[in-house]
N, C-alpha and C. Protein backbone atom coordinates (compact mmCIF):
# COMPACT_ATOMS: atom_id res chain seq x y z
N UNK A 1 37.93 27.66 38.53
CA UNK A 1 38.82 28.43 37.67
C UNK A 1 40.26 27.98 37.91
N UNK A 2 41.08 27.66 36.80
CA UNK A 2 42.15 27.46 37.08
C UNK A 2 43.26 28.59 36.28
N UNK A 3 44.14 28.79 36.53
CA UNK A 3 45.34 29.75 35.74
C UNK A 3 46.73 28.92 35.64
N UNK A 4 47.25 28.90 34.59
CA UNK A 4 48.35 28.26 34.43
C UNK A 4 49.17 29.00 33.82
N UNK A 5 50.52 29.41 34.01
CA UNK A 5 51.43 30.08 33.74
C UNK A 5 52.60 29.05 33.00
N UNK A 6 53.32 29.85 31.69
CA UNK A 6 53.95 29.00 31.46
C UNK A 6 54.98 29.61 30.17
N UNK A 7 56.50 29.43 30.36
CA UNK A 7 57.14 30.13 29.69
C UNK A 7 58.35 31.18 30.31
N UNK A 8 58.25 30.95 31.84
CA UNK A 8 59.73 31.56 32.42
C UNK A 8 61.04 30.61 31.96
N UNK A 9 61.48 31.27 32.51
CA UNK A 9 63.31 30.47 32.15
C UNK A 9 64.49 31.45 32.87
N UNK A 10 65.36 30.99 32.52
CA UNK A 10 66.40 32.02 32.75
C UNK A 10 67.26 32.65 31.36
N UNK A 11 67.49 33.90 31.93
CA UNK A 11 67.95 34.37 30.41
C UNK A 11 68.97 35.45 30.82
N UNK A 12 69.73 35.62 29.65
CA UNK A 12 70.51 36.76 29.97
C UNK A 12 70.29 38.11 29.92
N UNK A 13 71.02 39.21 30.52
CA UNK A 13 70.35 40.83 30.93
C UNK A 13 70.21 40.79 29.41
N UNK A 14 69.50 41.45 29.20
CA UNK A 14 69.33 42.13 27.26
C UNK A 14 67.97 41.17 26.76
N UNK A 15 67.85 40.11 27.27
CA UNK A 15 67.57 39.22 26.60
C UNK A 15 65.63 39.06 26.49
N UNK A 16 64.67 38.24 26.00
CA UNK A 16 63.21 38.55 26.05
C UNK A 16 62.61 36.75 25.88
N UNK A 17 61.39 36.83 27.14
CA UNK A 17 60.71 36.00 27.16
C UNK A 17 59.67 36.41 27.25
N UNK A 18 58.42 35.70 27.08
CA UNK A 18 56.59 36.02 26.70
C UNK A 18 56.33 34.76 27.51
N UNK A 19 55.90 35.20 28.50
CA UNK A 19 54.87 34.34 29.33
C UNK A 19 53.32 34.28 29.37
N UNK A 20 53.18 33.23 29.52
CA UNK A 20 51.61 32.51 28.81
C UNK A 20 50.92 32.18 30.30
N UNK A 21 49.73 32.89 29.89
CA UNK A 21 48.56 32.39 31.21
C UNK A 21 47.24 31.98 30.55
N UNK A 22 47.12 30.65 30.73
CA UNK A 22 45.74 29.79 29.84
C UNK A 22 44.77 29.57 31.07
N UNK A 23 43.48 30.27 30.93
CA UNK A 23 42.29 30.09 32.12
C UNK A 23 41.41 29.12 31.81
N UNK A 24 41.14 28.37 32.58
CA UNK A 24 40.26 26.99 32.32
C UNK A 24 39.10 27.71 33.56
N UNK A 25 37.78 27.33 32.57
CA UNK A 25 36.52 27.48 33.78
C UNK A 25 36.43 29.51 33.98
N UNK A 26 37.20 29.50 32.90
CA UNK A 26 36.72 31.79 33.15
C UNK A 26 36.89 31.97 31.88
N UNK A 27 35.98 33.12 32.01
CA UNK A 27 35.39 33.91 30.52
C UNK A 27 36.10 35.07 30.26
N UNK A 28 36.85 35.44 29.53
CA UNK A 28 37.28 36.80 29.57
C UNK A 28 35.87 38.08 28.88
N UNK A 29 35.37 38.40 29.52
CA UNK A 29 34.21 38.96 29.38
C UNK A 29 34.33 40.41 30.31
N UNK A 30 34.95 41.55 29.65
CA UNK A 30 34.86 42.55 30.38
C UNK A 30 35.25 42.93 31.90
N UNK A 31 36.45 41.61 31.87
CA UNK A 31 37.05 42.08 33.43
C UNK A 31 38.33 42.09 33.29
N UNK A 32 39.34 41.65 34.06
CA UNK A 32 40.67 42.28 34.19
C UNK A 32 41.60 41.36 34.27
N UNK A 33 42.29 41.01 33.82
CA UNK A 33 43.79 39.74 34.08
C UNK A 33 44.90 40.49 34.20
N UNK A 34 45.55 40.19 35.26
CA UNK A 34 46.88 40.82 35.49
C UNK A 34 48.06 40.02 35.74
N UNK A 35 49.25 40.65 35.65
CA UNK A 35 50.42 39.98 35.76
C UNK A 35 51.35 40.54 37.22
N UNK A 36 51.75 39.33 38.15
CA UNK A 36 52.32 39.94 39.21
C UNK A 36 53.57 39.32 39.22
N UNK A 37 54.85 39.78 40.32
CA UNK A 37 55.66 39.28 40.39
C UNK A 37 56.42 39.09 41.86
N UNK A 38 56.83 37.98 42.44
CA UNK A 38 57.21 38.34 43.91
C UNK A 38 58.65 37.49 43.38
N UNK A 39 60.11 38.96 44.07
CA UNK A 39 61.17 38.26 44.06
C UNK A 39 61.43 38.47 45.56
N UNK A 40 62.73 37.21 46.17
CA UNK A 40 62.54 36.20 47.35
C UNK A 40 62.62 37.96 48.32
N UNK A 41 61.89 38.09 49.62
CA UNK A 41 62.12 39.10 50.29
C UNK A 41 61.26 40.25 50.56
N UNK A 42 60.46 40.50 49.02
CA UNK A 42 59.87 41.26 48.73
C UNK A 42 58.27 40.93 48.56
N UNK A 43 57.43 42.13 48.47
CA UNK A 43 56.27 42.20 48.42
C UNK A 43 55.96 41.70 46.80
N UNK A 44 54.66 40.75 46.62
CA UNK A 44 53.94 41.01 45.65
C UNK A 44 54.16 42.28 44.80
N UNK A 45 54.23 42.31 43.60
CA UNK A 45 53.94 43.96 43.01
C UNK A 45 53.54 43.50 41.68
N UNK A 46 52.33 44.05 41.33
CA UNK A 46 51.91 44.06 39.73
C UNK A 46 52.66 45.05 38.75
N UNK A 47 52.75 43.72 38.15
CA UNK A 47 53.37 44.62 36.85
C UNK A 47 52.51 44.90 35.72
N UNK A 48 51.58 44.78 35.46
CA UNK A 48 50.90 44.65 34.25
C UNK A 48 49.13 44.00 33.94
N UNK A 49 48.71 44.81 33.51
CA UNK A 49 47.46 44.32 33.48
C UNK A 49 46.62 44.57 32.39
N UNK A 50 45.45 44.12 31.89
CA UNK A 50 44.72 44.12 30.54
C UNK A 50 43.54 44.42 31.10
N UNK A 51 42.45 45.32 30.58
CA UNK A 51 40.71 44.98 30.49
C UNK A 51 40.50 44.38 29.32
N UNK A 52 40.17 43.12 29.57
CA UNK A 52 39.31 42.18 28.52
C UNK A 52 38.23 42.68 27.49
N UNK A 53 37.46 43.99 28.46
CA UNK A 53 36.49 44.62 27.79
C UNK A 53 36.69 45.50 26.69
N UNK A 54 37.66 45.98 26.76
CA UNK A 54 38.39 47.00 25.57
C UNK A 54 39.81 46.98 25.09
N UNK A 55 40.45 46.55 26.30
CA UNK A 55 41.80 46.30 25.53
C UNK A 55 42.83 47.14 26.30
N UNK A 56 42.74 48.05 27.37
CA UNK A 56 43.16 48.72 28.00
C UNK A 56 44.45 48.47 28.62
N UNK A 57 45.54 48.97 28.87
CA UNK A 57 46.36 48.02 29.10
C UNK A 57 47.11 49.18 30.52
N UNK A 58 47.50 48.14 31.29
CA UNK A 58 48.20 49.14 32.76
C UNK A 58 49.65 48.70 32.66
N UNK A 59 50.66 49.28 32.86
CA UNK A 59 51.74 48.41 33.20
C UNK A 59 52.97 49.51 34.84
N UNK A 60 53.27 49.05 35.03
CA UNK A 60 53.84 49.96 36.73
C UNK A 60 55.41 50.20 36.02
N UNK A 61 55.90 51.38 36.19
CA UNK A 61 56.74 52.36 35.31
C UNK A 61 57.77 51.60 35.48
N UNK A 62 58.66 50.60 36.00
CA UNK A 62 59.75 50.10 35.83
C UNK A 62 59.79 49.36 34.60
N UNK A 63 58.55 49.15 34.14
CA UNK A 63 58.89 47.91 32.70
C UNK A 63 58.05 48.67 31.42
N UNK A 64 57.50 50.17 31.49
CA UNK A 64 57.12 50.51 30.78
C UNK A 64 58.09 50.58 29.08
N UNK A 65 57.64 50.67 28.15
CA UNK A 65 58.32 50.26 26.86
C UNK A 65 59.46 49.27 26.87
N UNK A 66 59.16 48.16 27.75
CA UNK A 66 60.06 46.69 27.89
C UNK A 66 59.39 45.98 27.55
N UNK A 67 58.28 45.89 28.88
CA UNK A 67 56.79 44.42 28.22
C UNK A 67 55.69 45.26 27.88
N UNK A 68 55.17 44.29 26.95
CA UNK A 68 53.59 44.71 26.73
C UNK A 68 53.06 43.17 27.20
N UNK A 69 51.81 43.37 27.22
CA UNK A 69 50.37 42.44 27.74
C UNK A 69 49.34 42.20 26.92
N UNK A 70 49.26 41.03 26.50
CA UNK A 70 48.26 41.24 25.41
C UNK A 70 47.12 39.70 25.60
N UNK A 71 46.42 39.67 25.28
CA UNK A 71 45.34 39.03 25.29
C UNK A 71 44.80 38.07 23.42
N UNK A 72 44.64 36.65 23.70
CA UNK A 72 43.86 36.15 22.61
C UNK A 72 42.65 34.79 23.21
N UNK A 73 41.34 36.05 22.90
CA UNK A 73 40.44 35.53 23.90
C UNK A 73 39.68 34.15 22.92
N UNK A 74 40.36 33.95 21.78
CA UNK A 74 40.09 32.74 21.15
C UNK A 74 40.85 31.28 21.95
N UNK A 75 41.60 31.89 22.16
CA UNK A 75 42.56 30.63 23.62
C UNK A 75 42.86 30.60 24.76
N UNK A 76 41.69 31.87 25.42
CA UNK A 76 41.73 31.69 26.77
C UNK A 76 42.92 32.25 27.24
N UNK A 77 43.71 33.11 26.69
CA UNK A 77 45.53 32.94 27.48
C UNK A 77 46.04 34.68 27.21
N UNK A 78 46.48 34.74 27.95
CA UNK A 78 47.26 36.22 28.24
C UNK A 78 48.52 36.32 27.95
N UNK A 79 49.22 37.14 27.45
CA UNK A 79 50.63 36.88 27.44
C UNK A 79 51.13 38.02 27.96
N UNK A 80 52.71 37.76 28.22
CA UNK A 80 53.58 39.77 28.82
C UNK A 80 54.62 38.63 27.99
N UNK A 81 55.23 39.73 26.84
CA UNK A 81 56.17 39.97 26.28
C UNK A 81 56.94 40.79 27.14
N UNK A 82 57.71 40.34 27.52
CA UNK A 82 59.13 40.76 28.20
C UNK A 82 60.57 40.93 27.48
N UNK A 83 60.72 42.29 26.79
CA UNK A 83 62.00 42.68 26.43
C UNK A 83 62.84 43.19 27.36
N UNK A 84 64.15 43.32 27.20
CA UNK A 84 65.34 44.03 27.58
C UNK A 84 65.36 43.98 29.03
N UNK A 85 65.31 42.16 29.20
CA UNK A 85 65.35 41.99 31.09
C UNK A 85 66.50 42.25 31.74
N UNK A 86 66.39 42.91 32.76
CA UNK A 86 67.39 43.40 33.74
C UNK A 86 67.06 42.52 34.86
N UNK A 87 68.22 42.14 35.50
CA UNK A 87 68.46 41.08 36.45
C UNK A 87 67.43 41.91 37.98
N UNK A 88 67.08 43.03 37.80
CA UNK A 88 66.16 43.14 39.10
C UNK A 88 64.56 42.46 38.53
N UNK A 89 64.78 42.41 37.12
CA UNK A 89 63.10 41.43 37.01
C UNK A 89 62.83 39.81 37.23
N UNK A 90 63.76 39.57 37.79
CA UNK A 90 63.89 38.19 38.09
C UNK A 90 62.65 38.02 39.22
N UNK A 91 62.09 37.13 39.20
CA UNK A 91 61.21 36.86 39.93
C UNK A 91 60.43 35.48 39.66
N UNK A 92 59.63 35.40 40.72
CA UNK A 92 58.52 34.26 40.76
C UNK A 92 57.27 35.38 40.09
N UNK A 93 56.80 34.77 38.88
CA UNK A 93 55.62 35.77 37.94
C UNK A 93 54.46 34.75 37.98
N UNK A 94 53.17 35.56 38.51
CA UNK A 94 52.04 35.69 38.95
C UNK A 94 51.00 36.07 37.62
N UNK A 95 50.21 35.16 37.16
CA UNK A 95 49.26 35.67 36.25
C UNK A 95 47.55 35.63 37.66
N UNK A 96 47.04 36.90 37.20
CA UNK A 96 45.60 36.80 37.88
C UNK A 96 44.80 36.99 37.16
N UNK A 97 43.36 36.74 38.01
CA UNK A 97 42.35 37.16 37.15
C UNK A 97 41.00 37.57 38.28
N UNK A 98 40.01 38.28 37.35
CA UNK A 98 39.17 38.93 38.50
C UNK A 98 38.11 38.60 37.64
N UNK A 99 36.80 38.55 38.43
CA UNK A 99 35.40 38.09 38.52
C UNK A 99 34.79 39.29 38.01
N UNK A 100 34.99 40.44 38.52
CA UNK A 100 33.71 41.13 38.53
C UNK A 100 33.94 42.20 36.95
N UNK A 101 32.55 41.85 36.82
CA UNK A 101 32.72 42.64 35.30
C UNK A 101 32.85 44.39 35.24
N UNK A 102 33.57 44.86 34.71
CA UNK A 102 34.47 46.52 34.80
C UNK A 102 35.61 46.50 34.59
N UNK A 103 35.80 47.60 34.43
CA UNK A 103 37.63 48.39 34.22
C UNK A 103 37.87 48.43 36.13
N UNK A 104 39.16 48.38 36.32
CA UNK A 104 39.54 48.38 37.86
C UNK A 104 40.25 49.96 37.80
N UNK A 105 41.07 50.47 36.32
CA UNK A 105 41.42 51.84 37.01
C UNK A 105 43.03 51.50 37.93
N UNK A 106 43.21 52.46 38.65
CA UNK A 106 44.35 52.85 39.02
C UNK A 106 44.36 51.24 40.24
N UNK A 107 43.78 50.40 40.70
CA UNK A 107 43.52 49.46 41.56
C UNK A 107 43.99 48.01 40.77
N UNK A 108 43.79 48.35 39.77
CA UNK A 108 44.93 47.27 38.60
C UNK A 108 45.89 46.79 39.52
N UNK A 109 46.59 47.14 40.36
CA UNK A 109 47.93 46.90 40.88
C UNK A 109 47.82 46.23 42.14
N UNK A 110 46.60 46.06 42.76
CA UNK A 110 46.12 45.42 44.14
C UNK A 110 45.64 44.36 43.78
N UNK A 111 46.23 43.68 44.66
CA UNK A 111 46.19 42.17 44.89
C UNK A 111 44.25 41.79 45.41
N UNK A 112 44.19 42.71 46.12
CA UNK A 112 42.58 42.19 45.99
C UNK A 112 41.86 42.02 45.50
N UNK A 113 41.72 43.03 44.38
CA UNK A 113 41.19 42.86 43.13
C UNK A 113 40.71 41.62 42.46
N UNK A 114 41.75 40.74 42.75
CA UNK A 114 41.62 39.63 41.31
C UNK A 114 41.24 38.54 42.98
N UNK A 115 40.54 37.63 41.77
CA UNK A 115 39.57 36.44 42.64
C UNK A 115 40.61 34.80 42.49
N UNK A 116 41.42 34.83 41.16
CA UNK A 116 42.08 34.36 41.19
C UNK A 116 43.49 33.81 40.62
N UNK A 117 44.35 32.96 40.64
CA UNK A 117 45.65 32.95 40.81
C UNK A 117 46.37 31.84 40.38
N UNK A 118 47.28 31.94 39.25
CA UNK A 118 48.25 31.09 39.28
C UNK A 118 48.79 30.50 39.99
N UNK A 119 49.90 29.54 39.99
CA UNK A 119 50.84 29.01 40.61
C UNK A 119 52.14 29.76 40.40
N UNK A 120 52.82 30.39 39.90
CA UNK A 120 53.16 31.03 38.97
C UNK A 120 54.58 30.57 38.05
N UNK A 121 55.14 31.46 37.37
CA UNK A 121 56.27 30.77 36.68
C UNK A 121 57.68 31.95 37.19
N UNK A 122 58.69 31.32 37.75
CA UNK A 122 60.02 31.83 37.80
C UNK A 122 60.63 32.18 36.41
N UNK A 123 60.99 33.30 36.37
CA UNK A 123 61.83 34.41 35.70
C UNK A 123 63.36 34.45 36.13
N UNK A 124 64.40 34.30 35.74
CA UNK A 124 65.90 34.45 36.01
C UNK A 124 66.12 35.04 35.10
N UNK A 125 66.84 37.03 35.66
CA UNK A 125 67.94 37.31 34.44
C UNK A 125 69.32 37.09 35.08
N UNK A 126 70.40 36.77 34.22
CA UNK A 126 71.46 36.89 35.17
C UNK A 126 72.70 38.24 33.84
């Protein structure tokens, strides 16, 4: 399985980018892809996540009605639309993905969860 992230940049506060995660070798079949982010210092923290199986969508209250997460399982690829970035969302952004078929629920946000992992793509607001 591979994950490829693609579509950070730097941008200004106000401003909106949509980052792209294309899975080679995984099925989106009723499991979970999520979006993480580590800026320099700090812990991992998910921001955002999809069930493949229905459409379900998680996102962690700092970016609620900013990004959405959306899924087109005709191309393999995930996206987070990212509006109205504020310079604390700057980060190194993490697309995942998990194996086991189900909804994950409130566990969306744990890193164990998912089996596997981007490289990821840097985010700059200034």
């Amino acid at each position: 399985v591979q994950l490829v992230e693609s579509g950070g940049g730097s941008v200004q506060a106000g401003g909106s980018l949509r980052l792209s995660c294309t899975a080679s070798g995984y099925t989106f079949s009723s499991n979970c892809m999520g979006w993480f982010r580590q800026a320099p210092g700090k812990e991992r923290e998910g921001v955002a996540a999809i069930y493949t199986g229905g459409g379900s969508t998680y996102y962690t209250d700092s970016v609620k009605g900013r990004f959405t997460i959306s899924l087109d399982s005709a191309k393999n690829t995930v996206y987070l639309q990212m509006n109205s970035l504020k310079s604390e969302d700057s980060a190194l952004h993490y697309c995942a993905a998990r194996d086991t078929i189900g909804p994950v629920g409130p566990d969306w946000r744990a890193r164990w969860v998912y089996n596997y992992w981007g490289q990821g793509t840097q985010v700059t607001v200034s």
